[in-house]
Every structure is written in structure tokens, then in C-alpha cells.
PDB file of N, CA and C in Angstrom:
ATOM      1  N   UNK A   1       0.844  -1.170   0.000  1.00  0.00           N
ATOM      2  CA  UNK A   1       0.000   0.000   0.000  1.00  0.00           C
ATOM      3  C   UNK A   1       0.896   1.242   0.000  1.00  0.00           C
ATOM      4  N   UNK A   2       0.417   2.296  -1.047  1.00  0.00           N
ATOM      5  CA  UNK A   2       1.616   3.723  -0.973  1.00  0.00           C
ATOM      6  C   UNK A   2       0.686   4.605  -0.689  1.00  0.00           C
ATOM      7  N   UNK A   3       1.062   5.073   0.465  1.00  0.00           N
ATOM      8  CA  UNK A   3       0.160   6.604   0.838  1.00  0.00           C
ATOM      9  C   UNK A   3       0.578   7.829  -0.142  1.00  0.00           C
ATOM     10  N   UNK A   4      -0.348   8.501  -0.557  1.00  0.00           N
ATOM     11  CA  UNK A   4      -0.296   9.377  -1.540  1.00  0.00           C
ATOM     12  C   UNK A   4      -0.378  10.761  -0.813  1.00  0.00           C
ATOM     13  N   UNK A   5       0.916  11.496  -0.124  1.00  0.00           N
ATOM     14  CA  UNK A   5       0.593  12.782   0.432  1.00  0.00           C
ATOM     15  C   UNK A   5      -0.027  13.716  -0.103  1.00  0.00           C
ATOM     16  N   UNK A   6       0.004  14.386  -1.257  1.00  0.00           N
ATOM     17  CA  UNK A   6      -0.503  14.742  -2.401  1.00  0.00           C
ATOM     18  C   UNK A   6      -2.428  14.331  -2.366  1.00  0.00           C
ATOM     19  N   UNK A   7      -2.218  13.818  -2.492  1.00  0.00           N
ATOM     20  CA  UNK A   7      -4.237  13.367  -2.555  1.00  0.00           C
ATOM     21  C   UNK A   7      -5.061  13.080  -1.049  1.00  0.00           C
ATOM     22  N   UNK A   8      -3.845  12.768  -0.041  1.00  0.00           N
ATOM     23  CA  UNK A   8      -4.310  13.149   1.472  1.00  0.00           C
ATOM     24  C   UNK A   8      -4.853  14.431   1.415  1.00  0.00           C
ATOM     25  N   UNK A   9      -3.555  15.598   0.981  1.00  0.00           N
ATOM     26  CA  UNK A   9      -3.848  17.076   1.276  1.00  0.00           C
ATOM     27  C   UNK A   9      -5.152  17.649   0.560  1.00  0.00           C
ATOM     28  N   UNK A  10      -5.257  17.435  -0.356  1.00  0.00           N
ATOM     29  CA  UNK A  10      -6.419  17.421  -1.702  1.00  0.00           C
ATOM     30  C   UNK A  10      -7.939  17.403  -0.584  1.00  0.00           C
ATOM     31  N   UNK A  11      -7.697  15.732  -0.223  1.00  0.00           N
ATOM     32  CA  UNK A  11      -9.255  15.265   0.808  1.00  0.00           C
ATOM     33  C   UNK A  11      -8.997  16.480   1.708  1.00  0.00           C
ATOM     34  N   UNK A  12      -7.892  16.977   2.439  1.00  0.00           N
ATOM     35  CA  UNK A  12      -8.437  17.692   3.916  1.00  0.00           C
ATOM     36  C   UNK A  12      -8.558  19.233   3.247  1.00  0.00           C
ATOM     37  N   UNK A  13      -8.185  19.315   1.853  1.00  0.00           N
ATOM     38  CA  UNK A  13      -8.629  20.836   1.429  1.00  0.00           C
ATOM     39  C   UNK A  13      -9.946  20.624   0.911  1.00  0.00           C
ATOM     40  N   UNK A  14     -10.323  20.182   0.284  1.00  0.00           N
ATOM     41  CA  UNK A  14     -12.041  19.583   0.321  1.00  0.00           C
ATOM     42  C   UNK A  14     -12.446  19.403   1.631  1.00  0.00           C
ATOM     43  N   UNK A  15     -12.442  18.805   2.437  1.00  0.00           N
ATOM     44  CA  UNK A  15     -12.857  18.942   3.602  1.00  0.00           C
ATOM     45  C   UNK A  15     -13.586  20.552   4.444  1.00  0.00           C
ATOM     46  N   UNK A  16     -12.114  21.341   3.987  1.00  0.00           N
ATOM     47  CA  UNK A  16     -11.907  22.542   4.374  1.00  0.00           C
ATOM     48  C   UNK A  16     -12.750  23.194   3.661  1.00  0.00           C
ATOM     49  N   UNK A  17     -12.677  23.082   2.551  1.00  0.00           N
ATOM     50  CA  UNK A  17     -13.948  24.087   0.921  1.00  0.00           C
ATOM     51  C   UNK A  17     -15.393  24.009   1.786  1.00  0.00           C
ATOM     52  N   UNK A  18     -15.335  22.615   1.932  1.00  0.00           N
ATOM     53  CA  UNK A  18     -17.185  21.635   1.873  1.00  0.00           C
ATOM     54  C   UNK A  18     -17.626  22.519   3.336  1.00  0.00           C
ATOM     55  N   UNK A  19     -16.734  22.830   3.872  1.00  0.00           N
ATOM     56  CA  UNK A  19     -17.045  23.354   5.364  1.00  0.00           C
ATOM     57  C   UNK A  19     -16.982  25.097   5.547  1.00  0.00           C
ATOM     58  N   UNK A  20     -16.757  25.618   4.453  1.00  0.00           N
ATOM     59  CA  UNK A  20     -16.500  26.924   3.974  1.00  0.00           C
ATOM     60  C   UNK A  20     -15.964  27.932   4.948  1.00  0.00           C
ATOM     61  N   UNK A  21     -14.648  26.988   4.834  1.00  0.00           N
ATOM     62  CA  UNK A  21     -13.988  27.648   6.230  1.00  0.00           C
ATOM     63  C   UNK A  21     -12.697  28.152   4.911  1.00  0.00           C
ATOM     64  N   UNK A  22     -12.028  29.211   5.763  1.00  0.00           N
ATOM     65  CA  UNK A  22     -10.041  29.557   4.802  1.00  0.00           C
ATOM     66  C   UNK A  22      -9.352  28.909   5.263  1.00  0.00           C
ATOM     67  N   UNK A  23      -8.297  29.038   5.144  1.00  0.00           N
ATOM     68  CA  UNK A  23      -7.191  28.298   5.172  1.00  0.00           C
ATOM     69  C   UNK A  23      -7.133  28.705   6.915  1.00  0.00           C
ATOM     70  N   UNK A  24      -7.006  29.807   6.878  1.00  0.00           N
ATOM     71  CA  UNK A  24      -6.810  30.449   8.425  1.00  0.00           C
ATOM     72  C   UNK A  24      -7.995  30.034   9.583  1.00  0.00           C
ATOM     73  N   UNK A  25      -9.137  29.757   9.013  1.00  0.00           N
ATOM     74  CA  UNK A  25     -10.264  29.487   9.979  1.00  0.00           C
ATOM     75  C   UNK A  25     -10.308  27.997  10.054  1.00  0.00           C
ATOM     76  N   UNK A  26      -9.606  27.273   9.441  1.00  0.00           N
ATOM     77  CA  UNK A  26      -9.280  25.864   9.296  1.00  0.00           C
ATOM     78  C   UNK A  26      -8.004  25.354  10.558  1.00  0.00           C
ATOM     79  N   UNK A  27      -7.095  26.254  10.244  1.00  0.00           N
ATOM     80  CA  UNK A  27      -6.039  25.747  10.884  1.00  0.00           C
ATOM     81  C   UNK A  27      -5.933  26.579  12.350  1.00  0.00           C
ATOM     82  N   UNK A  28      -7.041  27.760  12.116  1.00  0.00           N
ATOM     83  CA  UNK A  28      -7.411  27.970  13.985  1.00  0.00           C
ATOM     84  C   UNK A  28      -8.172  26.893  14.697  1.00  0.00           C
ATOM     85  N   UNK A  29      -9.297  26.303  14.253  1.00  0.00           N
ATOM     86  CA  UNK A  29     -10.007  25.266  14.428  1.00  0.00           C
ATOM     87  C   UNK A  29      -9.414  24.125  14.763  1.00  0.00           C
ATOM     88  N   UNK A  30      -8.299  23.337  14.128  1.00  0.00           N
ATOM     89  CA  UNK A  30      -7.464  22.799  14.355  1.00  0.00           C
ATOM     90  C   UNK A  30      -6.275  22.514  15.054  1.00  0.00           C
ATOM     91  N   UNK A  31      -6.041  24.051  15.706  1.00  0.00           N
ATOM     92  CA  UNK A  31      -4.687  24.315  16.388  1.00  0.00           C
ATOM     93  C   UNK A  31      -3.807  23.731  15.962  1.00  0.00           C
ATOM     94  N   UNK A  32      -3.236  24.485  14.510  1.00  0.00           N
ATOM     95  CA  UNK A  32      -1.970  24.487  13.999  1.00  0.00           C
ATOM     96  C   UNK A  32      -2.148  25.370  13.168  1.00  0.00           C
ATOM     97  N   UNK A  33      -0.303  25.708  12.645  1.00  0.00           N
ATOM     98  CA  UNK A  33      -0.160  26.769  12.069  1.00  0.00           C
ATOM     99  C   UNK A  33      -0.997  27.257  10.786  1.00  0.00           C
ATOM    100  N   UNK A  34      -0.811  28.101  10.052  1.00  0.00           N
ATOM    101  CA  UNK A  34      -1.374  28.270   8.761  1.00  0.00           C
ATOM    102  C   UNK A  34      -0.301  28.188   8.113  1.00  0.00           C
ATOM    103  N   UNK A  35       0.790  28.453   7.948  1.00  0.00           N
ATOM    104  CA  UNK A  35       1.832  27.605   7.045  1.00  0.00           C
ATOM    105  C   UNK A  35       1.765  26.047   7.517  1.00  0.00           C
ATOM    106  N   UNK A  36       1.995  25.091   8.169  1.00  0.00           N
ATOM    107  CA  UNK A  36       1.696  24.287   8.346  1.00  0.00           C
ATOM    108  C   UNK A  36       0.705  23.598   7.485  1.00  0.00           C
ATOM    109  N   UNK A  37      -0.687  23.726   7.658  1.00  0.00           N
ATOM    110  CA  UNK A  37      -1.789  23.404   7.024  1.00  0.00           C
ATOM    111  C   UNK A  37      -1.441  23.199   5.174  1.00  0.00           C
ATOM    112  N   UNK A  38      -1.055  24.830   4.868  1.00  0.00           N
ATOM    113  CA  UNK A  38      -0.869  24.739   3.738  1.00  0.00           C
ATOM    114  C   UNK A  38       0.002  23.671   3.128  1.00  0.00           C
ATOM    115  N   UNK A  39       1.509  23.657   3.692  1.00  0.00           N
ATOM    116  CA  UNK A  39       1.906  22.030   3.665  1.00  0.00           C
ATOM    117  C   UNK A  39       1.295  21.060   2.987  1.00  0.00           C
ATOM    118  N   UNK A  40       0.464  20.650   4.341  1.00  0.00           N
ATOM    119  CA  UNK A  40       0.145  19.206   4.296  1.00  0.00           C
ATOM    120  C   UNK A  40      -1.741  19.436   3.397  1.00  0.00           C
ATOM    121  N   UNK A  41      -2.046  20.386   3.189  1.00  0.00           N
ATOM    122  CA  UNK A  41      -2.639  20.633   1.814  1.00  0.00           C
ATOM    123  C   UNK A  41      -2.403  20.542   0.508  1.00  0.00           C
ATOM    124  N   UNK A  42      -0.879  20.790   0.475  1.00  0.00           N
ATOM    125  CA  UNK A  42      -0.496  20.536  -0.866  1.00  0.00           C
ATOM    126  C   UNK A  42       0.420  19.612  -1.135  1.00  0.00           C
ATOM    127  N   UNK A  43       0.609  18.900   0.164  1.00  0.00           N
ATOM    128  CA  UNK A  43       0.701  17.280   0.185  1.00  0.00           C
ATOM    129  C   UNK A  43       2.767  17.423   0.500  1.00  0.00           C
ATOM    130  N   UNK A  44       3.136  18.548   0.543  1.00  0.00           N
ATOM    131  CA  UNK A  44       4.968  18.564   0.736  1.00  0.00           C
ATOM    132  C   UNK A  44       5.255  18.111   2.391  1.00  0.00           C
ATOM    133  N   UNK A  45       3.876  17.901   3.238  1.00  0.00           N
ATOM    134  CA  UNK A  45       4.106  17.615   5.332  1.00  0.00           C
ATOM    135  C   UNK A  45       3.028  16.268   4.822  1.00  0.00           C
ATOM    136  N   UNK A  46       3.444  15.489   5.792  1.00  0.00           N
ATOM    137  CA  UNK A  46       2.658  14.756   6.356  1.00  0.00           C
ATOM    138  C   UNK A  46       1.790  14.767   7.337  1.00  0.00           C
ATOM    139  N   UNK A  47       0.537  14.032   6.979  1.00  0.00           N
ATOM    140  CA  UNK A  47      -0.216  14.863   8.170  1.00  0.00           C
ATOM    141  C   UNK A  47      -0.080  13.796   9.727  1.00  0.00           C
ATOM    142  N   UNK A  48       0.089  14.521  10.725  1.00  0.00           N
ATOM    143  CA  UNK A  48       0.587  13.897  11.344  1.00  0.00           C
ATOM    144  C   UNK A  48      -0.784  13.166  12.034  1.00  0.00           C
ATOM    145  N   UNK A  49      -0.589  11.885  12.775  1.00  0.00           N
ATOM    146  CA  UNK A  49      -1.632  10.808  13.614  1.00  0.00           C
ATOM    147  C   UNK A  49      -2.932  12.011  14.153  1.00  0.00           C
ATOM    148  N   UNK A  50      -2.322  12.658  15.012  1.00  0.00           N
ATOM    149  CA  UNK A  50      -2.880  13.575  15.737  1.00  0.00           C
ATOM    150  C   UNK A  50      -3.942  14.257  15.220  1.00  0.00           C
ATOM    151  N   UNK A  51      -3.097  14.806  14.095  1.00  0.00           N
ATOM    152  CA  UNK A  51      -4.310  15.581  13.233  1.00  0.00           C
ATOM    153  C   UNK A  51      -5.269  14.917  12.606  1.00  0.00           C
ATOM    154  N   UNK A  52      -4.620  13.873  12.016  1.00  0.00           N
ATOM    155  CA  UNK A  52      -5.689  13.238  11.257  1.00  0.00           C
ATOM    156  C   UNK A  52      -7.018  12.756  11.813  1.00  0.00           C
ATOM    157  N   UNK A  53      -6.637  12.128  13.313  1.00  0.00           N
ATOM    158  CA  UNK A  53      -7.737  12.087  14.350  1.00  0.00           C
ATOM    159  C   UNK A  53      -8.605  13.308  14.187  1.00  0.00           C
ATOM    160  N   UNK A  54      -8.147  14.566  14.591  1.00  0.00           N
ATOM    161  CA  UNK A  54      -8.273  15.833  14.831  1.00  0.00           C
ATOM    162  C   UNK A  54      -9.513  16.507  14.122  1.00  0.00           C
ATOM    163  N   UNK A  55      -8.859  16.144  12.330  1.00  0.00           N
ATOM    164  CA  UNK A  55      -9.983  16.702  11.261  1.00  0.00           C
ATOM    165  C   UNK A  55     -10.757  15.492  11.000  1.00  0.00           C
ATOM    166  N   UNK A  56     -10.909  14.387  11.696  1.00  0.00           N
ATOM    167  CA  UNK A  56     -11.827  13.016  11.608  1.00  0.00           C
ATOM    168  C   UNK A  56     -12.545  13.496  12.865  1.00  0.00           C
ATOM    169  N   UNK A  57     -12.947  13.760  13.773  1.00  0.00           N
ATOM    170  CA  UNK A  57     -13.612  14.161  14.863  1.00  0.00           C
ATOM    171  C   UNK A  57     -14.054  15.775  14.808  1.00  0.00           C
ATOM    172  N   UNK A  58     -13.306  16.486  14.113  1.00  0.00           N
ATOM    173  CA  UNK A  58     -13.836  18.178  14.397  1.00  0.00           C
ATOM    174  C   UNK A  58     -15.176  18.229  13.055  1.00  0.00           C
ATOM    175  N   UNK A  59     -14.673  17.593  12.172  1.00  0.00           N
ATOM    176  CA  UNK A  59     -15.391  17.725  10.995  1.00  0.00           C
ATOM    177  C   UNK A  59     -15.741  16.563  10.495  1.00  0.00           C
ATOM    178  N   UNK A  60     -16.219  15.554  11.325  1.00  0.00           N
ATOM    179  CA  UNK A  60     -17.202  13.735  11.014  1.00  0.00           C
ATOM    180  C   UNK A  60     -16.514  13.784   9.410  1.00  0.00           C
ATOM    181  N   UNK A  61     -15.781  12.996   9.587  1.00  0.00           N
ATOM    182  CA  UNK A  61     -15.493  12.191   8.008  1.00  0.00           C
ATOM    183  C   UNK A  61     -14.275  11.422   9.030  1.00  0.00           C
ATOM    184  N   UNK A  62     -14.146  10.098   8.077  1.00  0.00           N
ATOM    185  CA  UNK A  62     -13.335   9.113   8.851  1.00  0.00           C
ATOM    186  C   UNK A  62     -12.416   8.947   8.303  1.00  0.00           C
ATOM    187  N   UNK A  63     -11.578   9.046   8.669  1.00  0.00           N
ATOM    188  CA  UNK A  63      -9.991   8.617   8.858  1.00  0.00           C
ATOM    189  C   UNK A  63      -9.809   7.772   7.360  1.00  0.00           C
ATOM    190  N   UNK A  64     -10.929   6.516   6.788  1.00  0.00           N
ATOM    191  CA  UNK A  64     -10.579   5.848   5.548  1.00  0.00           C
ATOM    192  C   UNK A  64     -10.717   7.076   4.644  1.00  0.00           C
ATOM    193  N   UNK A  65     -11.307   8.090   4.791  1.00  0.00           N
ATOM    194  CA  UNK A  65     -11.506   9.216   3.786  1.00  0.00           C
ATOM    195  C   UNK A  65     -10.388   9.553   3.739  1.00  0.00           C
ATOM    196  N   UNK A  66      -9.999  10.642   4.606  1.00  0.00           N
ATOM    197  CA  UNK A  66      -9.025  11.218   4.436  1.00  0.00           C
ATOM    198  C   UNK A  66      -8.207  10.464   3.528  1.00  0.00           C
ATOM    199  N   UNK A  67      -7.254   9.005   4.245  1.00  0.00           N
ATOM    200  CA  UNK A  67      -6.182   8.372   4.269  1.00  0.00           C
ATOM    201  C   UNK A  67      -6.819   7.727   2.660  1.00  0.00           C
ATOM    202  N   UNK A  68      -7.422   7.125   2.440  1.00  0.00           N
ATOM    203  CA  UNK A  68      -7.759   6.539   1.088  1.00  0.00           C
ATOM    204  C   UNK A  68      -8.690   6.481   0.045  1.00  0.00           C
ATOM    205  N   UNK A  69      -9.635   7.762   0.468  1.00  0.00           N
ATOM    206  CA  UNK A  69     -10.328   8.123  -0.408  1.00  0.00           C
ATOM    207  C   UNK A  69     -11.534   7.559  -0.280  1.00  0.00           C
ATOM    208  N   UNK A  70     -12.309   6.790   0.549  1.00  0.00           N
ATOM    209  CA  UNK A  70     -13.019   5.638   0.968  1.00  0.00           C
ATOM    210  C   UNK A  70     -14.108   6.572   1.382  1.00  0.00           C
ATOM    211  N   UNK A  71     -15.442   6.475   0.754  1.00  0.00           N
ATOM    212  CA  UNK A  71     -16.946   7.317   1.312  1.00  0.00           C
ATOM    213  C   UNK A  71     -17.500   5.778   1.135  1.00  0.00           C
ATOM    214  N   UNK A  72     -18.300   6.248   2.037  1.00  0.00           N
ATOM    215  CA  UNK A  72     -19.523   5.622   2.453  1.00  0.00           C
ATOM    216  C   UNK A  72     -20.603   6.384   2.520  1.00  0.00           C
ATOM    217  N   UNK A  73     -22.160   5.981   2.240  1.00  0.00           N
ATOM    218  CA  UNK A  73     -22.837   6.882   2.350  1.00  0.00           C
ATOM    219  C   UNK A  73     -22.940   8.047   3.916  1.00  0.00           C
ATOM    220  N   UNK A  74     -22.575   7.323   4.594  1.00  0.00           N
ATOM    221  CA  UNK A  74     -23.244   7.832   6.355  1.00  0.00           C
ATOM    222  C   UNK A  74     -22.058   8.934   6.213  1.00  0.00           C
ATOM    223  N   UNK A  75     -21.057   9.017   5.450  1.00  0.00           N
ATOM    224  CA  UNK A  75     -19.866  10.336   5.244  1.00  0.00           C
ATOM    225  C   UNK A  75     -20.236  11.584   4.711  1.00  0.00           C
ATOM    226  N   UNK A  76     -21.185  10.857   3.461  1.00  0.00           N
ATOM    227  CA  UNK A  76     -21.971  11.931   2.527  1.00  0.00           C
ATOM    228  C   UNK A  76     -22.781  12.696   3.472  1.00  0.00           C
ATOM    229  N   UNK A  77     -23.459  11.646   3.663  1.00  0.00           N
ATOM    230  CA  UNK A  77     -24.647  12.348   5.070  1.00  0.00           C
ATOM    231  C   UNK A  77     -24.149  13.408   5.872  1.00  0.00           C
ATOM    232  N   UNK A  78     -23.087  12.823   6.465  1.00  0.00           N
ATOM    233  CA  UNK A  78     -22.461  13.857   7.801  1.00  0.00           C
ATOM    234  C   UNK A  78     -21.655  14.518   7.202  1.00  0.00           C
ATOM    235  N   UNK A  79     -21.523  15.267   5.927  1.00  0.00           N
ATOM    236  CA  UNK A  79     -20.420  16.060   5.462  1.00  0.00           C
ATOM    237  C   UNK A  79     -21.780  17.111   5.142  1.00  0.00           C
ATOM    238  N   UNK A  80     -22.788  16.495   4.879  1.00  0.00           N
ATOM    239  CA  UNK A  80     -23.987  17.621   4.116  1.00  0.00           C
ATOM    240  C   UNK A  80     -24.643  18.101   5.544  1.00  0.00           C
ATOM    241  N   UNK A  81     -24.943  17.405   6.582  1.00  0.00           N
ATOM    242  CA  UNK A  81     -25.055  17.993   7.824  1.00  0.00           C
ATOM    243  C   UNK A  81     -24.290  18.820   8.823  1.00  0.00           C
ATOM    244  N   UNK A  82     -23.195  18.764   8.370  1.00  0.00           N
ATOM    245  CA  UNK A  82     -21.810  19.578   8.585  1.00  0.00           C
ATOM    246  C   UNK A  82     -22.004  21.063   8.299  1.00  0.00           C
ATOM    247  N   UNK A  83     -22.015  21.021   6.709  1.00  0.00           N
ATOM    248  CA  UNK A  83     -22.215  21.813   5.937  1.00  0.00           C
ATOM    249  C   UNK A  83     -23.005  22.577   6.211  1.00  0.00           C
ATOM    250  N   UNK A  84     -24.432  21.910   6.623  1.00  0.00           N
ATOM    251  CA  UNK A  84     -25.692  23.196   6.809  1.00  0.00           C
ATOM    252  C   UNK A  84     -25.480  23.750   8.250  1.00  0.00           C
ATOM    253  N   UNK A  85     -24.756  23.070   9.662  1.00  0.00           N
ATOM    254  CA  UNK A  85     -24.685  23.723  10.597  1.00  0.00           C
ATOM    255  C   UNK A  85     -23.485  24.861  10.808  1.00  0.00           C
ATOM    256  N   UNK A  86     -22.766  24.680   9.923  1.00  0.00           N
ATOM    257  CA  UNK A  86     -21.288  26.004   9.799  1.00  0.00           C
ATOM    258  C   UNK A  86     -22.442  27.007   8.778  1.00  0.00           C
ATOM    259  N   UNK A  87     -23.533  26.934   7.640  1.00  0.00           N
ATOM    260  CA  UNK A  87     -23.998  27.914   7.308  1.00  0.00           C
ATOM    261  C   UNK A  87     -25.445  28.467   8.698  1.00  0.00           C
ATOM    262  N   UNK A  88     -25.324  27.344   9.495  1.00  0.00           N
ATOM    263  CA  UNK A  88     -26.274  27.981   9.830  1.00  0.00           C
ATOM    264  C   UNK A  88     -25.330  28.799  11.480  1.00  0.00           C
ATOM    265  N   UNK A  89     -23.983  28.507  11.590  1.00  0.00           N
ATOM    266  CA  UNK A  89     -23.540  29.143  12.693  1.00  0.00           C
ATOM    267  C   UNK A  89     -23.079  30.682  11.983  1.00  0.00           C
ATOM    268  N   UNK A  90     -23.125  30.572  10.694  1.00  0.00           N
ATOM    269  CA  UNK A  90     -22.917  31.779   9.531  1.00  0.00           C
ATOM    270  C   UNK A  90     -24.094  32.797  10.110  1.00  0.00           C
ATOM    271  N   UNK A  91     -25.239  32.778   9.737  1.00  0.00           N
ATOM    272  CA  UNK A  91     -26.621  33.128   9.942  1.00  0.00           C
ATOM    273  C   UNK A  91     -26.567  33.504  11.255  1.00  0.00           C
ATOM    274  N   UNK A  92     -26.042  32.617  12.163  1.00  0.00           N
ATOM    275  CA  UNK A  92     -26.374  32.864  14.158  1.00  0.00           C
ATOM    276  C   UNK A  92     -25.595  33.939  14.007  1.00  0.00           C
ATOM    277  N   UNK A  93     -24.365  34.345  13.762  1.00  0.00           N
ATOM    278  CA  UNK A  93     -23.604  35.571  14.157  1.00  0.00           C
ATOM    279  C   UNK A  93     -24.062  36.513  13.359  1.00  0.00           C
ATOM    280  N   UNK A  94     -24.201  36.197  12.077  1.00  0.00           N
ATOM    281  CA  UNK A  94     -24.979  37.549  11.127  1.00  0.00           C
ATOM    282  C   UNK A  94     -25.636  38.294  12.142  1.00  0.00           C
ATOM    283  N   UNK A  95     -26.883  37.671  12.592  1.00  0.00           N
ATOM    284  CA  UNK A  95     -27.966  37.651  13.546  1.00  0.00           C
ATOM    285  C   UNK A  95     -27.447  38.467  14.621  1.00  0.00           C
ATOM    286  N   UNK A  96     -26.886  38.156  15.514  1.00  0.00           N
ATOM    287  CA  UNK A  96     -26.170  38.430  16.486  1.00  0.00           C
ATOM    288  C   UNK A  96     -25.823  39.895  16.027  1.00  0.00           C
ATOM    289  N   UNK A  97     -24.823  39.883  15.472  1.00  0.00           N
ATOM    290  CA  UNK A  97     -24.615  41.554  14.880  1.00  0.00           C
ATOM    291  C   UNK A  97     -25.627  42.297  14.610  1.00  0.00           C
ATOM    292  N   UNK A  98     -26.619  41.870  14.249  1.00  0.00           N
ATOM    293  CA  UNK A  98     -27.658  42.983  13.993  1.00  0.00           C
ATOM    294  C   UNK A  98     -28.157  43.232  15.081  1.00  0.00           C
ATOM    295  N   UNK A  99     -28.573  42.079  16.019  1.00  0.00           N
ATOM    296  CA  UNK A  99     -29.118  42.561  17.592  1.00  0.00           C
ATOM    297  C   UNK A  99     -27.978  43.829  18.085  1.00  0.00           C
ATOM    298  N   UNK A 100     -26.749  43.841  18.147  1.00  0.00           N
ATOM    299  CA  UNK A 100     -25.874  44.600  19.250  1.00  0.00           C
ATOM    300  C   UNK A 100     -26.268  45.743  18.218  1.00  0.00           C
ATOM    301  N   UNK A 101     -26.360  46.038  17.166  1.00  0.00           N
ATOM    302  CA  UNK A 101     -26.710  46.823  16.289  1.00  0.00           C
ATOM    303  C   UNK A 101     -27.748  47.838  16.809  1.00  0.00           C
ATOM    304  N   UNK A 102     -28.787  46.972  17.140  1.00  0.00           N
ATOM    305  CA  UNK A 102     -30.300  47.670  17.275  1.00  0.00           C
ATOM    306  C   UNK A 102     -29.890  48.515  18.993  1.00  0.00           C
TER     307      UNK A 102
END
């Protein structure tokens, strides 16, 4: 089996898109650098155990994703439920600002 750093980084920048986070709101979330991230986004770092746990638990997709490209439906699911609660924590602060506003 050859791990492909390159197409690791690819899945956790998709990851990152699907969750419509930057590079910077990704790798605050994560606690690590933003050079760092970029790295192992464009596949030149490895991502280390830690992390990989890290963006498999902060953002539900499993570890066979990341590491081999491997969906299952229940991934699809929890990547599209993902998705609508970061737009809908989008909306809560919008919100929020307009209250301190008034």
C-alpha cells in the first residue's frame, strides 16, 4: 500500500472548501499553524496521527476518507449535515450583529 501525500492534502482541502472555512479558519479550528496546514494541503508535510484524528472528529469524516479516499454513504450524510450547521452558525452571528446593532 503507498500513501499518496498529495491526494491526502487534496481530501483535507475539500474537507476545508465543503465546510467553507479559509485556510486560516481551518487551521485555527485545528490548532496548527497556517503555514503548516498549507503544507500538508499541498501534500509537501505529512499529516501527522494527531491531526488526522483531529480533522476526523472536528469535521465527522473518517480517517478511511481522508487516508484513502473511501466514502460511504453515512460520510456523505455527515459532510452535508456539517455543511448546513457552519452555514447555519454563519446566519447565528450575522444575527447576532444585527441585535448589538439595534
Amino acid at each position: 500500500m503507498n500513501i499518496n501525500q498529495k491526494e491526502i492534502g487534496q481530501r483535507i482541502a475539500e474537507i476545508r472548501k465543503s465546510s467553507h472555512l479559509t485556510l486560516e479558519e481551518f487551521s485555527n479550528k485545528l490548532n496548527i499553524g497556517f503555514s503548516h496546514l498549507c503544507k500538508v494541503e499541498k501534500g509537501t508535510r505529512c499529516v501527522s496521527l494527531d491531526l488526522l484524528i483531529d480533522i476526523s472528529i472536528k469535521f465527522s469524516v473518517s480517517t478511511d476518507y481522508i487516508l484513502m479516499g473511501k466514502k460511504n454513504n453515512t460520510d456523505e450524510i455527515i459532510a452535508v449535515i456539517h455543511s448546513i450547521n457552519n452555514q447555519l452558525e454563519i446566519v447565528e452571528n450575522k444575527v447576532k450583529q444585527l441585535d448589538y446593532k439595534s
